[in-house]
PDB file of N, CA and C in Angstrom:
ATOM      1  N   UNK A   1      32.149 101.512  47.591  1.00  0.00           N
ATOM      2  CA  UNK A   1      31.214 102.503  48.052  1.00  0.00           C
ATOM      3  C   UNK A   1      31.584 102.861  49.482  1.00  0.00           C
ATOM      4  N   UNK A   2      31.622 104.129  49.847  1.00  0.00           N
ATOM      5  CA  UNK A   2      32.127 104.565  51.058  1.00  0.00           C
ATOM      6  C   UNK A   2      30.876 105.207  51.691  1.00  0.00           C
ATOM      7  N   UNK A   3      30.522 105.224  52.922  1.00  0.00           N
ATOM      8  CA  UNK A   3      29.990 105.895  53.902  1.00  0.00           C
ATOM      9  C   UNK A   3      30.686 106.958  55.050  1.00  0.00           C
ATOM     10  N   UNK A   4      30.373 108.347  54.779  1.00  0.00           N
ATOM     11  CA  UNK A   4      31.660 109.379  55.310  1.00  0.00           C
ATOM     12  C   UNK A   4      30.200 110.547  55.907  1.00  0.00           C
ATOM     13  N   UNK A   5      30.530 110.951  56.815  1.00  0.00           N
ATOM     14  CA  UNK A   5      29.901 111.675  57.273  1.00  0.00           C
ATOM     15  C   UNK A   5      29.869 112.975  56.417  1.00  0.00           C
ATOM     16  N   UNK A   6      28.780 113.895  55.858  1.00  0.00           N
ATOM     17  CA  UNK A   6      28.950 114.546  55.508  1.00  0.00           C
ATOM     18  C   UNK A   6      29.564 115.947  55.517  1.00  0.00           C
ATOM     19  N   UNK A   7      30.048 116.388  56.793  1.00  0.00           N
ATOM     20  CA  UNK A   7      31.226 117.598  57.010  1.00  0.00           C
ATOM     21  C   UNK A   7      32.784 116.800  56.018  1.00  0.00           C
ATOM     22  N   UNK A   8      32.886 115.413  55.750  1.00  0.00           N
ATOM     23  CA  UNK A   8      34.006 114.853  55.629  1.00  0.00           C
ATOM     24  C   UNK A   8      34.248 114.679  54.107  1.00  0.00           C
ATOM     25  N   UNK A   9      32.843 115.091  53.213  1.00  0.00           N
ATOM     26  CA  UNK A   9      32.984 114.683  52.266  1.00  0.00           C
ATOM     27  C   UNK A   9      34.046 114.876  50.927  1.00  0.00           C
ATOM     28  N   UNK A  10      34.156 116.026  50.960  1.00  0.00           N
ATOM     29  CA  UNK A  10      34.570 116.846  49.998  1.00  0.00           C
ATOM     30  C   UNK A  10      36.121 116.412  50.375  1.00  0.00           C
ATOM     31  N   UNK A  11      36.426 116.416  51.721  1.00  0.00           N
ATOM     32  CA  UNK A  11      37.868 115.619  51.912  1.00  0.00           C
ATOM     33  C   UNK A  11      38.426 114.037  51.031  1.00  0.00           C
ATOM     34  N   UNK A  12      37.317 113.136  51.430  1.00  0.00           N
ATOM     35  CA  UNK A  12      37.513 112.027  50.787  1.00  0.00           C
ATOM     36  C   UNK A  12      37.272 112.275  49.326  1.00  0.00           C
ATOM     37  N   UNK A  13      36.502 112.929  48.585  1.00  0.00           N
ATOM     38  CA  UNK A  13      36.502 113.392  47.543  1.00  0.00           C
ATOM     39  C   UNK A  13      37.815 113.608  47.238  1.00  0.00           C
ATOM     40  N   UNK A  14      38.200 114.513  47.204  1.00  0.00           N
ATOM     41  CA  UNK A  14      39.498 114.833  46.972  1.00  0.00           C
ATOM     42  C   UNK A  14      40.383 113.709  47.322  1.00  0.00           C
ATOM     43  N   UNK A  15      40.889 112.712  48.200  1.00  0.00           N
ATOM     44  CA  UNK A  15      41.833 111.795  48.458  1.00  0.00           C
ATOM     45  C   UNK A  15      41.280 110.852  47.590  1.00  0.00           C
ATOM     46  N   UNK A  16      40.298 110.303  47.353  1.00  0.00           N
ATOM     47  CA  UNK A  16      40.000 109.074  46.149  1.00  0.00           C
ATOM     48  C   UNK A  16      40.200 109.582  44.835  1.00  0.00           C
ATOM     49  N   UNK A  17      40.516 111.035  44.276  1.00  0.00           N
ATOM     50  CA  UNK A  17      40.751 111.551  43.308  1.00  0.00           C
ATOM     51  C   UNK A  17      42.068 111.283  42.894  1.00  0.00           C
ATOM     52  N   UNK A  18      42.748 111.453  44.014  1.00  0.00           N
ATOM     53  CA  UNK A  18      44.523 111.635  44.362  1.00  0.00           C
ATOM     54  C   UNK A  18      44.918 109.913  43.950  1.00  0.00           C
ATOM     55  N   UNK A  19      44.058 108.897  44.098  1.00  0.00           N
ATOM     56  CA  UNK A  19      44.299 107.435  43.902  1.00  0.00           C
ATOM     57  C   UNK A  19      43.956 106.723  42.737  1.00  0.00           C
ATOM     58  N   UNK A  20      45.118 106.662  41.576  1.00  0.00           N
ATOM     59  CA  UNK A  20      45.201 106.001  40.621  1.00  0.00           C
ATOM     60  C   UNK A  20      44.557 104.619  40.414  1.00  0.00           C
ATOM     61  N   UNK A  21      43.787 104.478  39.414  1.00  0.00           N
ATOM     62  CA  UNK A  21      43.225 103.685  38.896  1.00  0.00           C
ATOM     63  C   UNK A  21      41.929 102.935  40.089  1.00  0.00           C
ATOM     64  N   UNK A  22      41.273 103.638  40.972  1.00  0.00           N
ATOM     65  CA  UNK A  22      40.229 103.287  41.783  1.00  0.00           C
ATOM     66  C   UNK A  22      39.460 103.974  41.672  1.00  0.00           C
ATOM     67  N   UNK A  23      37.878 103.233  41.605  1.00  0.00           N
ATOM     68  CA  UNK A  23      37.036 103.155  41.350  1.00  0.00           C
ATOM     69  C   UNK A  23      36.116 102.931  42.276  1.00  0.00           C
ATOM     70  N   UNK A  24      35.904 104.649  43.189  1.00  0.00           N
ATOM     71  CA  UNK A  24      35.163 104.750  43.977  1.00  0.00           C
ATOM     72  C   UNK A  24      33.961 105.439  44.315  1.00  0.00           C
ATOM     73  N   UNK A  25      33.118 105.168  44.914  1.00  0.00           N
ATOM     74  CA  UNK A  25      31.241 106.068  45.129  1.00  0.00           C
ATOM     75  C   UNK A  25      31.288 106.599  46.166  1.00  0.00           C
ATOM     76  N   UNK A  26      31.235 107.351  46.537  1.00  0.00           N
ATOM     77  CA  UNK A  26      30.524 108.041  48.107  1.00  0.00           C
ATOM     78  C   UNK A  26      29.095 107.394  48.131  1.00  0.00           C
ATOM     79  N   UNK A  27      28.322 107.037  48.941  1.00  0.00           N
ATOM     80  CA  UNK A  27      26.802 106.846  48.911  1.00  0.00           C
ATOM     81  C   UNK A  27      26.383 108.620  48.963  1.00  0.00           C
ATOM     82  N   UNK A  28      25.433 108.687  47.978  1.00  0.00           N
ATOM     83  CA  UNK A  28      24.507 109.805  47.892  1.00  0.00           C
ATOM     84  C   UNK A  28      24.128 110.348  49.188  1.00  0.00           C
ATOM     85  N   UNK A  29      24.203 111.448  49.454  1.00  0.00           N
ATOM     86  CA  UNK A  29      23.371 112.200  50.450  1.00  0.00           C
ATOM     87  C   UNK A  29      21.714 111.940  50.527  1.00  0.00           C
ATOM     88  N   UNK A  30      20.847 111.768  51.567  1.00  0.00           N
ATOM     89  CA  UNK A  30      19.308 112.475  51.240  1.00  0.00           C
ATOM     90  C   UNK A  30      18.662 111.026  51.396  1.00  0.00           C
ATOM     91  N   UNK A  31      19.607 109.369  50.724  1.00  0.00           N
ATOM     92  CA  UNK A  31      18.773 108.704  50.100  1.00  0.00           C
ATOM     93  C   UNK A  31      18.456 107.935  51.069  1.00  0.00           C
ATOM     94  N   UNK A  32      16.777 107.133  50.290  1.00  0.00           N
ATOM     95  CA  UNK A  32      15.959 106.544  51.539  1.00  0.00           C
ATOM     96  C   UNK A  32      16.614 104.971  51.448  1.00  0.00           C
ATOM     97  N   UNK A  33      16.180 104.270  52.328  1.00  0.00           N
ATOM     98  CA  UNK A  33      16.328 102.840  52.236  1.00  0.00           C
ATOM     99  C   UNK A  33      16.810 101.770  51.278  1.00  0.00           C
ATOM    100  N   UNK A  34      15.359 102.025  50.169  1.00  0.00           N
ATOM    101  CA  UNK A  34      15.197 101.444  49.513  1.00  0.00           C
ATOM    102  C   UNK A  34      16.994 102.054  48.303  1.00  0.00           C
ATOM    103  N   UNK A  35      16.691 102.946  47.737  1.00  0.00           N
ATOM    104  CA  UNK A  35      17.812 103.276  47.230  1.00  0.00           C
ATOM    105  C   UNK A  35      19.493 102.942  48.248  1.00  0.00           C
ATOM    106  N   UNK A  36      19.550 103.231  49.246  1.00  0.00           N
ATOM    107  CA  UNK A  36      20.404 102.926  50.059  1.00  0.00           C
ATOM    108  C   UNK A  36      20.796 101.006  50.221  1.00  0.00           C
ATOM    109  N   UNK A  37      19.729 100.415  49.828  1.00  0.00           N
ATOM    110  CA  UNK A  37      19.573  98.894  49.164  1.00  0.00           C
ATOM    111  C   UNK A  37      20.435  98.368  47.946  1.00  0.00           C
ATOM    112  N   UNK A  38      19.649  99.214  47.158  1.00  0.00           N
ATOM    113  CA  UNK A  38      19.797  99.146  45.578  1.00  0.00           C
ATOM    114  C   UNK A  38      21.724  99.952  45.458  1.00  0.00           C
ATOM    115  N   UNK A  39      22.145 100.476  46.508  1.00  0.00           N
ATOM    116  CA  UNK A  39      23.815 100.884  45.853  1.00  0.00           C
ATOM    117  C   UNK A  39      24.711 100.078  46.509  1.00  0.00           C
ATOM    118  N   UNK A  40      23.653  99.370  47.786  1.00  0.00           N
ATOM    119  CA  UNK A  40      24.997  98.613  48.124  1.00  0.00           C
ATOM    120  C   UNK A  40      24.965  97.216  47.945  1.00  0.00           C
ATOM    121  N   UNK A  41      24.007  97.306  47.271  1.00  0.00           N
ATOM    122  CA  UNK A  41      23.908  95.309  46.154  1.00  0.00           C
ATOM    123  C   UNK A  41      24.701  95.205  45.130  1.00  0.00           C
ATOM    124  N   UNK A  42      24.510  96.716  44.318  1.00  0.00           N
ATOM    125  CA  UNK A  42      25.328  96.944  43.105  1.00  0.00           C
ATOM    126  C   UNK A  42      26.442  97.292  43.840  1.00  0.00           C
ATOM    127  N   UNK A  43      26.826  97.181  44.890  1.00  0.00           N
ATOM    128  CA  UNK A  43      28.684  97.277  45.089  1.00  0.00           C
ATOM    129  C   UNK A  43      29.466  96.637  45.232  1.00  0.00           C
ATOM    130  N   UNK A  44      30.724  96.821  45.354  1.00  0.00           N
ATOM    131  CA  UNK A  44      31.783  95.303  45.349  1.00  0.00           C
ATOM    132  C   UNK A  44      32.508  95.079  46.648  1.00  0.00           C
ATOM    133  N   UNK A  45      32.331  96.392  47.478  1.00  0.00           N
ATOM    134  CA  UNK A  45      33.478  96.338  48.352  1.00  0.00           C
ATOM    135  C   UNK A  45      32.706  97.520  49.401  1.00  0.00           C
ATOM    136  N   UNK A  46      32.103  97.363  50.622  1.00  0.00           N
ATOM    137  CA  UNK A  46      31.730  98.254  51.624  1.00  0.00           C
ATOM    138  C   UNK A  46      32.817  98.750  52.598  1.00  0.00           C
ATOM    139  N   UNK A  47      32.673  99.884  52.506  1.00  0.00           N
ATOM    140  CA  UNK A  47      33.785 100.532  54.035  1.00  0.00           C
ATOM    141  C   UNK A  47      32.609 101.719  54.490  1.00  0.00           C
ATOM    142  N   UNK A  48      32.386 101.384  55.860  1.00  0.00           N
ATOM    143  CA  UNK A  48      31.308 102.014  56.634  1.00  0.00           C
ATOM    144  C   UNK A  48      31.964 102.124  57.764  1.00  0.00           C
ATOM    145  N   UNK A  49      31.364 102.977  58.879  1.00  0.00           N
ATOM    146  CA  UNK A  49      31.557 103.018  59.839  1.00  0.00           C
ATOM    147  C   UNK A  49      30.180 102.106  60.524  1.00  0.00           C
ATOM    148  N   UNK A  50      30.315 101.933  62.042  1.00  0.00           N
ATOM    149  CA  UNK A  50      29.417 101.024  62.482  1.00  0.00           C
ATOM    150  C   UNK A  50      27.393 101.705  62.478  1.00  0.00           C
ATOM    151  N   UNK A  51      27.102 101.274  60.755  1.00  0.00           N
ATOM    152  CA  UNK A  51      25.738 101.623  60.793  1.00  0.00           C
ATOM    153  C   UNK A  51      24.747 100.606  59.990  1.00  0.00           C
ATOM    154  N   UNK A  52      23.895 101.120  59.740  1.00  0.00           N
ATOM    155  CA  UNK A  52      22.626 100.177  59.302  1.00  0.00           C
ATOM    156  C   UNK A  52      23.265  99.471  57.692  1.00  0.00           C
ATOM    157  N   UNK A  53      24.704 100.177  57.251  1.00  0.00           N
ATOM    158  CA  UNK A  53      25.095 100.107  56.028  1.00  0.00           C
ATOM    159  C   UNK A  53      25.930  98.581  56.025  1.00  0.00           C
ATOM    160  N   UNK A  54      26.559  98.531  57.018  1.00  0.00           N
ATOM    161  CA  UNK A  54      27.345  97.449  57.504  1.00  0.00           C
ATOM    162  C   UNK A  54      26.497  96.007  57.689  1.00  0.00           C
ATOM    163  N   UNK A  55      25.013  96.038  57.948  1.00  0.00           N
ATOM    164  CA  UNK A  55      24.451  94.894  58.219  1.00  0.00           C
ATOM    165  C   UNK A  55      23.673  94.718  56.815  1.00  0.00           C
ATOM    166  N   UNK A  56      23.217  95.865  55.734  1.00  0.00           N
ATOM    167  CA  UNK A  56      22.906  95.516  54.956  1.00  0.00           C
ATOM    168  C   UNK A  56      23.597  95.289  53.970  1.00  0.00           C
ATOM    169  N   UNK A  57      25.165  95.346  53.907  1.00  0.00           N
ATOM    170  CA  UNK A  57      26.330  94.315  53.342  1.00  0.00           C
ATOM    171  C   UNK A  57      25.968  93.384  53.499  1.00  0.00           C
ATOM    172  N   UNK A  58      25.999  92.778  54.878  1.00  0.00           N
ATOM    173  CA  UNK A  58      25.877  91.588  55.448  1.00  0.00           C
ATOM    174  C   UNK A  58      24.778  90.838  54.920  1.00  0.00           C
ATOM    175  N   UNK A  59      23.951  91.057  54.758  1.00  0.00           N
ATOM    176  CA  UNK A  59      22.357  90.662  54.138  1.00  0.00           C
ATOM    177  C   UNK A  59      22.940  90.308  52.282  1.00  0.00           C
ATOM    178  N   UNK A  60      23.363  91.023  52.145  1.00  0.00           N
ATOM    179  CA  UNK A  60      23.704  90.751  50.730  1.00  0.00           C
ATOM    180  C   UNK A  60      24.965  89.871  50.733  1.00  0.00           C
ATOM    181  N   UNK A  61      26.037  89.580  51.502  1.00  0.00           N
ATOM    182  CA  UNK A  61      27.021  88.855  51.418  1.00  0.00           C
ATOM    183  C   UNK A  61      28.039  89.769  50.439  1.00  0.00           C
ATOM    184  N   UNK A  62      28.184  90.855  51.092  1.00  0.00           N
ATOM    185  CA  UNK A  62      29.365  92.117  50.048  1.00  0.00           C
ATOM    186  C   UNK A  62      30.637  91.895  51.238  1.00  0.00           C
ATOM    187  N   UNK A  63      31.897  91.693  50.581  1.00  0.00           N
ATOM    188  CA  UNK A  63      33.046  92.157  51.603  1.00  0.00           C
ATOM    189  C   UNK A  63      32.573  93.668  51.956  1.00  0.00           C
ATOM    190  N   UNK A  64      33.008  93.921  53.387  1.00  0.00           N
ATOM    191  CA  UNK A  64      33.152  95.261  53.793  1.00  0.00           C
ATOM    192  C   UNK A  64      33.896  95.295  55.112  1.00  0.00           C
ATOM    193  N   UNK A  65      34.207  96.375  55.420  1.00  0.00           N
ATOM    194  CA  UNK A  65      34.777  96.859  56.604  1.00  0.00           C
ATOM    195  C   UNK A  65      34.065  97.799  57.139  1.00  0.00           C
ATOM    196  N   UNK A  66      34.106  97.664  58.480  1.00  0.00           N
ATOM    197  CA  UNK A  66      33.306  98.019  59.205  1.00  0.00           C
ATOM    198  C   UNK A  66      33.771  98.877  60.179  1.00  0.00           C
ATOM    199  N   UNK A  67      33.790 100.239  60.691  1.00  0.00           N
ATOM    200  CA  UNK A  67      35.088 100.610  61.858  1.00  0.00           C
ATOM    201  C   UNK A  67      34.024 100.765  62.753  1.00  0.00           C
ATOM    202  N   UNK A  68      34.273 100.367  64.059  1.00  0.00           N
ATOM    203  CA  UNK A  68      34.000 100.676  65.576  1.00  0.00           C
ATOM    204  C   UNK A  68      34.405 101.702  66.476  1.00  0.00           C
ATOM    205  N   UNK A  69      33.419 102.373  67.053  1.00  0.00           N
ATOM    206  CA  UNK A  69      33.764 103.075  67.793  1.00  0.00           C
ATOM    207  C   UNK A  69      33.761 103.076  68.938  1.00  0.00           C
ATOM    208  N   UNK A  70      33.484 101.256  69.802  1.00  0.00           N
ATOM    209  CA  UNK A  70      33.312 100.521  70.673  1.00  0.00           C
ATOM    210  C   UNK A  70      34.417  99.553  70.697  1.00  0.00           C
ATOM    211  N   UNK A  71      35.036  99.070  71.645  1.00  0.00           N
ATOM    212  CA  UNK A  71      35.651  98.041  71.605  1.00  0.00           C
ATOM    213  C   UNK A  71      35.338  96.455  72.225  1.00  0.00           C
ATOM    214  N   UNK A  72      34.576  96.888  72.837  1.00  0.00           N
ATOM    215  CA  UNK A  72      33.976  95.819  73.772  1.00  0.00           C
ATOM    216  C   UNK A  72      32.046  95.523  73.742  1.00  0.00           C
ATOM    217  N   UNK A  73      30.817  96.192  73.605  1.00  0.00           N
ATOM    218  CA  UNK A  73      29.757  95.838  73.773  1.00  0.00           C
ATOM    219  C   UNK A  73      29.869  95.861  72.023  1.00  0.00           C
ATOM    220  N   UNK A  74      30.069  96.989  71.569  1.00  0.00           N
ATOM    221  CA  UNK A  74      28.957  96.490  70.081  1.00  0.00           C
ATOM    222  C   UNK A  74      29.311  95.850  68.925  1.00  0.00           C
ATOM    223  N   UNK A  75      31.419  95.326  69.151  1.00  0.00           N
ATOM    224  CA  UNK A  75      31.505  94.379  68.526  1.00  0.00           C
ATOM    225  C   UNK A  75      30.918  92.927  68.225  1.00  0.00           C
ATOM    226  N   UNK A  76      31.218  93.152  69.870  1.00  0.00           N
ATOM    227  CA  UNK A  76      30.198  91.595  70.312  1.00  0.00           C
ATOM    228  C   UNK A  76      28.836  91.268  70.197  1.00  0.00           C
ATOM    229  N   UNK A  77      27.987  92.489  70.003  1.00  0.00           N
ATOM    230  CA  UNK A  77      26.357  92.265  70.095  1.00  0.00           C
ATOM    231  C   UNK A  77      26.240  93.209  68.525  1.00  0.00           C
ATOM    232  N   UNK A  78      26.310  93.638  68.172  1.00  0.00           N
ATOM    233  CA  UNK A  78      26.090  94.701  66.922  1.00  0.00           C
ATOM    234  C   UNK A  78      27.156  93.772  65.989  1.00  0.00           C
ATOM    235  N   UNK A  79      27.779  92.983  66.164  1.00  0.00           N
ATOM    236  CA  UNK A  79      28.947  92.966  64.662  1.00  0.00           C
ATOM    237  C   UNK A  79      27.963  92.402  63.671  1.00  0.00           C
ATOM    238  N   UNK A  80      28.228  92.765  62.317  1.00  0.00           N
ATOM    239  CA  UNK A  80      27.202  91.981  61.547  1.00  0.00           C
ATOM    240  C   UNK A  80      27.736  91.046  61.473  1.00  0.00           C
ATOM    241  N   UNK A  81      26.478  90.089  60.646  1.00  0.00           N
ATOM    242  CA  UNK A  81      26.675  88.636  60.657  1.00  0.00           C
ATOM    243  C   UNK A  81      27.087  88.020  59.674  1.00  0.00           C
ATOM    244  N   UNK A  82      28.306  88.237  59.205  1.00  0.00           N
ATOM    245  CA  UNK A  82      28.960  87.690  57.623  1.00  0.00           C
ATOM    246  C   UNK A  82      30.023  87.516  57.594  1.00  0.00           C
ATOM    247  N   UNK A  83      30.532  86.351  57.238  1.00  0.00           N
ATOM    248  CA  UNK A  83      32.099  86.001  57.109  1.00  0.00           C
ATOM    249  C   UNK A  83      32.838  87.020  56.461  1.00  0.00           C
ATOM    250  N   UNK A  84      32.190  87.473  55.663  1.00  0.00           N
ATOM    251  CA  UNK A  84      32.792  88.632  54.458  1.00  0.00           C
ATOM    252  C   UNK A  84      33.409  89.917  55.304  1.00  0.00           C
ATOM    253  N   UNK A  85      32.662  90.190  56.490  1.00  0.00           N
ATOM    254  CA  UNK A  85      32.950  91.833  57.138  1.00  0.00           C
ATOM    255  C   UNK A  85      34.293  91.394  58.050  1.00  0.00           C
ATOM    256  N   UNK A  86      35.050  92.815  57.491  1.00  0.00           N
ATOM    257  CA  UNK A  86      36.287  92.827  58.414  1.00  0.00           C
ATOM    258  C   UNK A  86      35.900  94.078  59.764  1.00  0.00           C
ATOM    259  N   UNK A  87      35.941  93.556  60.736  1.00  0.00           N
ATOM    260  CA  UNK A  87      35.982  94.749  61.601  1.00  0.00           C
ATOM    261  C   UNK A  87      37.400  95.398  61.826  1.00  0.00           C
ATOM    262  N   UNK A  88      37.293  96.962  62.215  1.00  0.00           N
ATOM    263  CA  UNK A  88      38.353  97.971  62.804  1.00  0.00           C
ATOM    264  C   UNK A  88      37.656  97.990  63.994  1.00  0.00           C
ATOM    265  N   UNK A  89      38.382  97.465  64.807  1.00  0.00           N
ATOM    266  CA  UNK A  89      38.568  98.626  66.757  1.00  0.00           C
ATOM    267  C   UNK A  89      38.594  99.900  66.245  1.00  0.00           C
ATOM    268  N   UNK A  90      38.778 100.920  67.704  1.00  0.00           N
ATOM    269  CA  UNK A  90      39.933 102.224  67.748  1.00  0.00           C
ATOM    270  C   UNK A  90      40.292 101.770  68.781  1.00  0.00           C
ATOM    271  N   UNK A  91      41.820 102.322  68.990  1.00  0.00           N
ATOM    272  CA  UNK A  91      42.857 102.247  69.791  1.00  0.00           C
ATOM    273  C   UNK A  91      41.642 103.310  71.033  1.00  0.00           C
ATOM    274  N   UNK A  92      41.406 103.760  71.275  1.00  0.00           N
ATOM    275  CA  UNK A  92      40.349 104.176  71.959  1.00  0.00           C
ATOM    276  C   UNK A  92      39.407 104.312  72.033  1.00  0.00           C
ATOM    277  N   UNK A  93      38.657 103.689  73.151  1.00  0.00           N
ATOM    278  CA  UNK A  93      36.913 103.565  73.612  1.00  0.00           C
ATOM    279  C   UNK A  93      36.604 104.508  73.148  1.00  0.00           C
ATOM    280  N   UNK A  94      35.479 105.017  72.215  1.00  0.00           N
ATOM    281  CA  UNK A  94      34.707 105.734  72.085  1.00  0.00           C
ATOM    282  C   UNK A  94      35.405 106.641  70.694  1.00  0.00           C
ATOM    283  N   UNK A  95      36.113 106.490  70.120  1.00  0.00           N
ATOM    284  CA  UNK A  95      36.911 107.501  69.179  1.00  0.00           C
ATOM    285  C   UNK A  95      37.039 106.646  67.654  1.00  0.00           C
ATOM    286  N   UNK A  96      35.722 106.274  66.849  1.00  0.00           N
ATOM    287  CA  UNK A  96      36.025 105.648  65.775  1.00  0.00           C
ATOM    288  C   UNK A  96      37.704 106.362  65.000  1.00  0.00           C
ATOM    289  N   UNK A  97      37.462 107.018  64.992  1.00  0.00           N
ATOM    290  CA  UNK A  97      38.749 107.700  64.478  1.00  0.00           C
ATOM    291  C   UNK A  97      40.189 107.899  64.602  1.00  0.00           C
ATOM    292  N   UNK A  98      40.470 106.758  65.972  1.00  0.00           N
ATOM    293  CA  UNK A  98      41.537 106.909  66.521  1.00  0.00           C
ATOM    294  C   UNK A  98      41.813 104.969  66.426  1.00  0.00           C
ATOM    295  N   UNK A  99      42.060 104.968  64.993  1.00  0.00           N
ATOM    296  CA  UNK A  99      42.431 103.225  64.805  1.00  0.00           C
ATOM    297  C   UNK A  99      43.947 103.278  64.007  1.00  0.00           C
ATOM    298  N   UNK A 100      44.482 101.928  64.496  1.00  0.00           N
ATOM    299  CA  UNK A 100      45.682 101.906  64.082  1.00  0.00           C
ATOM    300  C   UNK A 100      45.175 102.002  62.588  1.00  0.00           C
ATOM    301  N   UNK A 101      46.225 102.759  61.973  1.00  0.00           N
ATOM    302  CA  UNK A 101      46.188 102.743  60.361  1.00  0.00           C
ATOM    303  C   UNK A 101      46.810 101.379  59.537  1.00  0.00           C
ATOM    304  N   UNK A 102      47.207 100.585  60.297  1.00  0.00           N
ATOM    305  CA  UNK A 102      48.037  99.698  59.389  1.00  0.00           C
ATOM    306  C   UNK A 102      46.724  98.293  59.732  1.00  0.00           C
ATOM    307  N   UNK A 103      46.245  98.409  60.909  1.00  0.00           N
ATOM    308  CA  UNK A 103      45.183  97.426  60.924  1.00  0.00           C
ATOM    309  C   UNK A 103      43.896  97.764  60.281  1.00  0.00           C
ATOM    310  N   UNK A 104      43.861  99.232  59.711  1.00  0.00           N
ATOM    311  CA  UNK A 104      42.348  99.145  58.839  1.00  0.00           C
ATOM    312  C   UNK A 104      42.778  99.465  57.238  1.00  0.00           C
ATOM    313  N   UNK A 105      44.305  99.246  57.007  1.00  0.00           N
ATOM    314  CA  UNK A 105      44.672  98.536  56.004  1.00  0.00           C
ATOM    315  C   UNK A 105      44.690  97.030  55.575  1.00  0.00           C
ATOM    316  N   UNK A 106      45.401  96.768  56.238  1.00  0.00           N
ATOM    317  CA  UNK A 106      45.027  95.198  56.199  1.00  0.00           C
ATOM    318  C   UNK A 106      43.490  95.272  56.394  1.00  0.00           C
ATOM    319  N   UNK A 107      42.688  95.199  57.114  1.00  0.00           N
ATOM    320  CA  UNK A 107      41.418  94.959  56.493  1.00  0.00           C
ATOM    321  C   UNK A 107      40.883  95.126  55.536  1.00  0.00           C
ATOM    322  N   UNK A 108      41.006  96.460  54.932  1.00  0.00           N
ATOM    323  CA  UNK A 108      40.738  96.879  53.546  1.00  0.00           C
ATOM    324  C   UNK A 108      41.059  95.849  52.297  1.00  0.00           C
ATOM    325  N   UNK A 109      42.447  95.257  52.760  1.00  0.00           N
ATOM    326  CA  UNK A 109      43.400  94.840  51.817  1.00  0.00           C
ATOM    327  C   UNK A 109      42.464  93.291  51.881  1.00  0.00           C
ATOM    328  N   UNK A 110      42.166  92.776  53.073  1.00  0.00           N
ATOM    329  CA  UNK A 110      41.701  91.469  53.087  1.00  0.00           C
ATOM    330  C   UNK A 110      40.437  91.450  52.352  1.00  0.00           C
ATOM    331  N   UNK A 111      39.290  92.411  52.582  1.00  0.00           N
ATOM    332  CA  UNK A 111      37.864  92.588  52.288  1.00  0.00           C
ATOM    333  C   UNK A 111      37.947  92.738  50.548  1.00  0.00           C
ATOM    334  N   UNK A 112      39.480  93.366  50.161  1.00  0.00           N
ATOM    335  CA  UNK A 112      39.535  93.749  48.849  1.00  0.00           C
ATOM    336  C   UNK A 112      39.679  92.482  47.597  1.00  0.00           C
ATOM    337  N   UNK A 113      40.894  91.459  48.364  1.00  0.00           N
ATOM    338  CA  UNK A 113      40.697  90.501  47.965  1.00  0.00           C
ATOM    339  C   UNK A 113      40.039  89.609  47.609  1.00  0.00           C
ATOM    340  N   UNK A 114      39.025  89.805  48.280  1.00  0.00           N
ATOM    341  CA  UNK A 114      37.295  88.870  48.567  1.00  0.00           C
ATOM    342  C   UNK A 114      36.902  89.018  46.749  1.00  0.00           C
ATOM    343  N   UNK A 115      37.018  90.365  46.757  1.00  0.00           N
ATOM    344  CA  UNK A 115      36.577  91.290  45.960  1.00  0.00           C
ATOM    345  C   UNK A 115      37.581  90.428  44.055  1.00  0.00           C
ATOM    346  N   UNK A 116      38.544  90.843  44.514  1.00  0.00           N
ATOM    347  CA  UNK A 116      39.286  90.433  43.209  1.00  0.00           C
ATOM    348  C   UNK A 116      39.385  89.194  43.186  1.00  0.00           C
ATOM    349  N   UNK A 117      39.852  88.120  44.144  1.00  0.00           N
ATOM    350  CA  UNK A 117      39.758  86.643  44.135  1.00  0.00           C
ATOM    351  C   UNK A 117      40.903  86.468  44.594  1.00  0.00           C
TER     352      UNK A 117
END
C-alpha cells in the first residue's frame, strides 16, 4: 500500500502498472481514520512518506518505509517506534524527494523481505 500525494497519483499509477507481477494499492483518496486503519492492517508492506500512516504501521507491527524530509529533528523525535520501519533521509534538508535511489531501494528490498521471510 502506497501513500503518494495526490497531484502524483496517476504517475505512480501508471509505474506500478509498468511492474510485473506486483501487487499494489494506492490508499484511497477522502478516507477517514478509521478506514485509513482498516487498509493498513490488511497490508503487507507500507511505503509512506513521514505521516500519521507510518506510526500506524508501527502500531500494527507492518514492515514499512518511511521517507524523511528531515534529517536531523524528526528522525530522532518523530521516527516511529518499530523494528519493522526502514527509514529514507534526503540527501537534502528539507527535500523528501531528493534521496539517494539506491538507499530507498535497499530499504524497500529489506522491509520487503520482512514481508516474504
Amino acid at each position: 500500500m502506497l501513500n503518494v500525494p495526490a497531484s502524483q497519483r496517476l504517475n505512480y499509477l501508471q509505474q506500478i502498472k509498468s511492474v510485473q507481477g506486483l501487487s499494489v494499492d494506492l490508499l484511497p483518496e477522502g478516507m477517514d481514520v478509521w478506514g485509513l486503519m482498516r487498509n493498513v492492517a490488511g497490508s503487507d508492506l507500507i511505503i509512506s512518506p513521514d505521516t500519521s500512516i507510518g506510526h500506524i504501521a508501527a502500531v500494527w507491527s507492518k514492515p514499512s518505509v518511511v521517507f524523511f524530509a528531515d534529517t536531523h529533528y524528526n528522525p530522532v523525535v518523530w521516527r516511529p517506534m518499530n523494528d519493522f520501519c526502514e527509514l529514507v533521509l534526503p540527501q537534502t534538508v528539507g527535500d523528501v524527494n531528493n534521496f539517494d535511489k539506491s538507499v530507498g531501494a535497499s530499504a524497500i528490498y529489506r522491509a520487503m523481505s520482512r514481508v516474504v521471510g
